[in-house]
Structures are given as C-alpha cells and as structure tokens.
Protein backbone atom coordinates (compact mmCIF):
# COMPACT_ATOMS: atom_id res chain seq x y z
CA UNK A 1 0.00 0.00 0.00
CA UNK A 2 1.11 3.69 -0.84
CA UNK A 3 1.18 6.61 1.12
CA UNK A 4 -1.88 7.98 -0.96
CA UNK A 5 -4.37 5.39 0.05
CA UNK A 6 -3.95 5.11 3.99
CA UNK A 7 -4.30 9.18 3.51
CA UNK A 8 -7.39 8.24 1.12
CA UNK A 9 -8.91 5.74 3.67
CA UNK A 10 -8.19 7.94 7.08
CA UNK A 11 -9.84 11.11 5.18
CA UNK A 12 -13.06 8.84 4.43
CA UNK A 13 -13.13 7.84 8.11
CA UNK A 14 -13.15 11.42 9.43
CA UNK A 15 -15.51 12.24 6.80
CA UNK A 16 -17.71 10.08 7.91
CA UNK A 17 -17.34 10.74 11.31
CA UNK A 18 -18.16 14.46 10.92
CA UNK A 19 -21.23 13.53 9.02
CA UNK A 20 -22.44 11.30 11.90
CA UNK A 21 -21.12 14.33 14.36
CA UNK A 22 -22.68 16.80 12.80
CA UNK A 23 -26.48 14.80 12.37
CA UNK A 24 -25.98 14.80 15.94
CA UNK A 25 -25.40 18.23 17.03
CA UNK A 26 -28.08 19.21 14.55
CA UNK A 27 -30.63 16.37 16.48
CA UNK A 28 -29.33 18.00 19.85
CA UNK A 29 -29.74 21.78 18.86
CA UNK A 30 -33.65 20.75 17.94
CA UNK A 31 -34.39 19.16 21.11
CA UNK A 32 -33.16 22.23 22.95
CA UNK A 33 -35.41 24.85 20.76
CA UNK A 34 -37.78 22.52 21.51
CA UNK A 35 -37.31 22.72 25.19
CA UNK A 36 -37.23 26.27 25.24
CA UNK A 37 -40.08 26.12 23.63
CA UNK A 38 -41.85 24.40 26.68
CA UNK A 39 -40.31 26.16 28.88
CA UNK A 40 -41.50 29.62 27.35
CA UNK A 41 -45.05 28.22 26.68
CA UNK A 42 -44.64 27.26 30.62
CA UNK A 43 -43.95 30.40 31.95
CA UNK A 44 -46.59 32.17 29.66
CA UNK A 45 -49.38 30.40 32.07
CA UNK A 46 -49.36 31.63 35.71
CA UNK A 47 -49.52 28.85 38.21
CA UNK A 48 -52.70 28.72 39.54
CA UNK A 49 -53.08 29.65 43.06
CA UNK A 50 -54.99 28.09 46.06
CA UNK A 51 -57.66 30.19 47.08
CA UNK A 52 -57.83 31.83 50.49
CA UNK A 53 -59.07 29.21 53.30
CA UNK A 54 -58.33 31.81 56.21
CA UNK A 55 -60.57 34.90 57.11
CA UNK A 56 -59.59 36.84 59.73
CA UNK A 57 -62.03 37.69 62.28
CA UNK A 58 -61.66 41.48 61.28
CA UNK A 59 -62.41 41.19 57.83
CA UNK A 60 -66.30 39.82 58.77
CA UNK A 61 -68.59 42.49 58.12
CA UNK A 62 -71.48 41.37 61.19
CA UNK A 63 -73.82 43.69 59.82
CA UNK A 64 -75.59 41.20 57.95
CA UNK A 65 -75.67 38.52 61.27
CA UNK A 66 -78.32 38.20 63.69
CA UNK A 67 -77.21 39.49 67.37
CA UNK A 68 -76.59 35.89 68.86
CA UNK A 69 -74.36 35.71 66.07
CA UNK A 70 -72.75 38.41 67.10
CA UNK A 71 -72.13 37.84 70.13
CA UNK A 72 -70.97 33.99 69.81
CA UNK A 73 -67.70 35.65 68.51
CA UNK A 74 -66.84 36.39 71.97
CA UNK A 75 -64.44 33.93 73.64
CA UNK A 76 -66.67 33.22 76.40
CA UNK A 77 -70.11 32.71 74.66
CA UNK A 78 -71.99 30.11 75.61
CA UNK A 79 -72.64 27.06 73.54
CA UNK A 80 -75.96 28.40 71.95
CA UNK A 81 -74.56 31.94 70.77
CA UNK A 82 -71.60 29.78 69.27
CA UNK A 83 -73.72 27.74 67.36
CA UNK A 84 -75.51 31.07 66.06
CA UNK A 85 -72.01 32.24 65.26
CA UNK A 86 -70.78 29.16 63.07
CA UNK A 87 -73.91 29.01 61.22
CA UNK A 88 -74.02 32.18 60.07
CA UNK A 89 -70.50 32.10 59.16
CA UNK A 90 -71.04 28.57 57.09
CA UNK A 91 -73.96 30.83 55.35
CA UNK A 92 -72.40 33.80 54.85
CA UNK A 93 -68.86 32.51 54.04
CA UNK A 94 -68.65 29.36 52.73
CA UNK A 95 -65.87 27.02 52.94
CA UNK A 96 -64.00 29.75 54.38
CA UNK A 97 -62.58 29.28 58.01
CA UNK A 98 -62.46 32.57 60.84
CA UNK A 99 -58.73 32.57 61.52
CA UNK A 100 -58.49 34.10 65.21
CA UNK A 101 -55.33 35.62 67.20
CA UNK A 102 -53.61 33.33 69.23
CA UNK A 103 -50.42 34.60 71.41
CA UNK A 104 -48.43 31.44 72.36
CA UNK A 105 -45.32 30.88 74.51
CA UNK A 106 -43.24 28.00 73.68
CA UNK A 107 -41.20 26.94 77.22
CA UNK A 108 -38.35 24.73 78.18
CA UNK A 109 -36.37 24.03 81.31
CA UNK A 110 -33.68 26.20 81.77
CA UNK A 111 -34.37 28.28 78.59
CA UNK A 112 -35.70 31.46 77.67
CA UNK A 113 -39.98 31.82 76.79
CA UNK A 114 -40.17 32.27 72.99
CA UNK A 115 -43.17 34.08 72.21
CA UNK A 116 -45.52 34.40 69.49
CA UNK A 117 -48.14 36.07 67.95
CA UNK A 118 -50.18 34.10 65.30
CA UNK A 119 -53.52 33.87 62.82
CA UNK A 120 -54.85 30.35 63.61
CA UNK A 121 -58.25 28.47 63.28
CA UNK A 122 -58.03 27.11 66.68
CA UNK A 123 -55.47 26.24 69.69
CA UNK A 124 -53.88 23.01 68.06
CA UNK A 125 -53.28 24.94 65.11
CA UNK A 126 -51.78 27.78 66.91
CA UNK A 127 -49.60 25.38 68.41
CA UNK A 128 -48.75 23.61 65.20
CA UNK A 129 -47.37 26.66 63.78
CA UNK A 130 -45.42 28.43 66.52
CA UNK A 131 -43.40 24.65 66.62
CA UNK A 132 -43.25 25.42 62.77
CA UNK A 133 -41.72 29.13 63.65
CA UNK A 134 -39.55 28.56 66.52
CA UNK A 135 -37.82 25.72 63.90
CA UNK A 136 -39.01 22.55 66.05
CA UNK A 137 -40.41 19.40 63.59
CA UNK A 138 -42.72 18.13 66.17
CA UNK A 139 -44.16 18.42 69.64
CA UNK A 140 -41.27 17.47 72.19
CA UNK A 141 -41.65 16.21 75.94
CA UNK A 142 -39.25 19.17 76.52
CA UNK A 143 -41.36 21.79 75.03
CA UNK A 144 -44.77 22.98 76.53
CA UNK A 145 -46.82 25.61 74.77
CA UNK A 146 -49.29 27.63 76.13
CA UNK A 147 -51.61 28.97 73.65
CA UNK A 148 -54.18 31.73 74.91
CA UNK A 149 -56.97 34.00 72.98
CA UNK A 150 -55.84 37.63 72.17
C-alpha cells in the first residue's frame, strides 16, 4: 500500500465521522429549541393559586348577622350563641374558616420563653405553627406551649 491510500482511507473515516457528528449536534440543537419552547409556553401560564381558606375575624362584616351571632364571637359565649355564630359564618362565608389571634409561649427548662403572635383556626393549630416558627419538627416532651386568645 502507498502513502496515498492510507491518507485516502483515514480522510473517508473522518468524513464520515463528521457527518455522523454533525447529524448529531443538529438532532441535539432541535431538542433544545424545543425545550425552550416548553419552557416559554410554561412560563406564559401563571400557576394557579390556592384560594384563600383563612378569614380573619376582622375582615367579617357582622352587619348582615343576627345578634346571637354576634355575640358567639366572643371567647366566652356560651354554647348556643356559638352555634348562632358558626352558622351564620357557614352561610355567609362558605368554605371559608375565621382565623383568630392566638399569642403562644413556647417553654423549656432552663431556657428562655419564645413568644408568638399568630392567625390560627383554633389552639392546636396555633400550636402547630409556633413549633413550625420557633424551627421545632414536632411536639417534644421538653417543650410545653401555652396557647391563649388575644
């Protein structure tokens, strides 16, 4: 064999393997518009949000309620006025929950009272998220909150 025709076979070889090289980059380059395509087409659409499940007690307008209604907001109204309360609210808002003000006081032996001041639906709730704020995962034996109505 000459010179000339390892030269002749090597030069095929590479040509070929540009060809195949550049099919590829050309198959690549396509899936990428088309993934910016998605993406842009994904962005276009806002994400849609989760409506509002919380009302806070201030927003209610009680205009529209009855007066035992009325007055079963109060913390210490008795059973009857309550019941006035919650179904005028199930009327008037539904599927929306009355989010009250809790303050709650996280303590542990030996350590400073951590405080908070929080929107909840009830007392376990309240307590649920000052554990979420103060950066504990659950309840602890060595933790005792004490949630009260503000």
């Amino acid at each position: 064999m000459t010179q000339n025709e390892i030269q002749d076979t090597n030069d095929n070889d590479l040509e070929v393997l540009y060809a195949e090289l550049t099919a590829r980059e050309a198959e690549i380059m396509q899936r990428e518009k088309a993934l910016q395509e998605k993406e842009a087409a994904l962005l276009a659409f806002p994400a849609p949000t989760m409506p509002a499940i919380g009302l806070n007690e201030t927003d209610l307008d009680l205009s529209t309620a009855p007066e035992e209604a009325k007055r079963g907001i109060d913390p210490q109204a008795s059973p009857a006025q309550r019941k006035a309360y919650g179904k005028w609210l199930r009327e008037s808002h539904p599927g929306r929950t009355p989010l009250k003000s809790f303050h709650v006081t996280l303590k542990k032996k030996n350590t400073d009272e951590r405080t908070f001041t929080l929107a909840a639906v009830d007392e376990s709730d309240a307590r649920r998220q000052a554990y979420q704020q103060a950066g504990i995962a659950q309840r602890t034996e060595g933790y005792n909150a004490l949630v009260q109505r503000a």
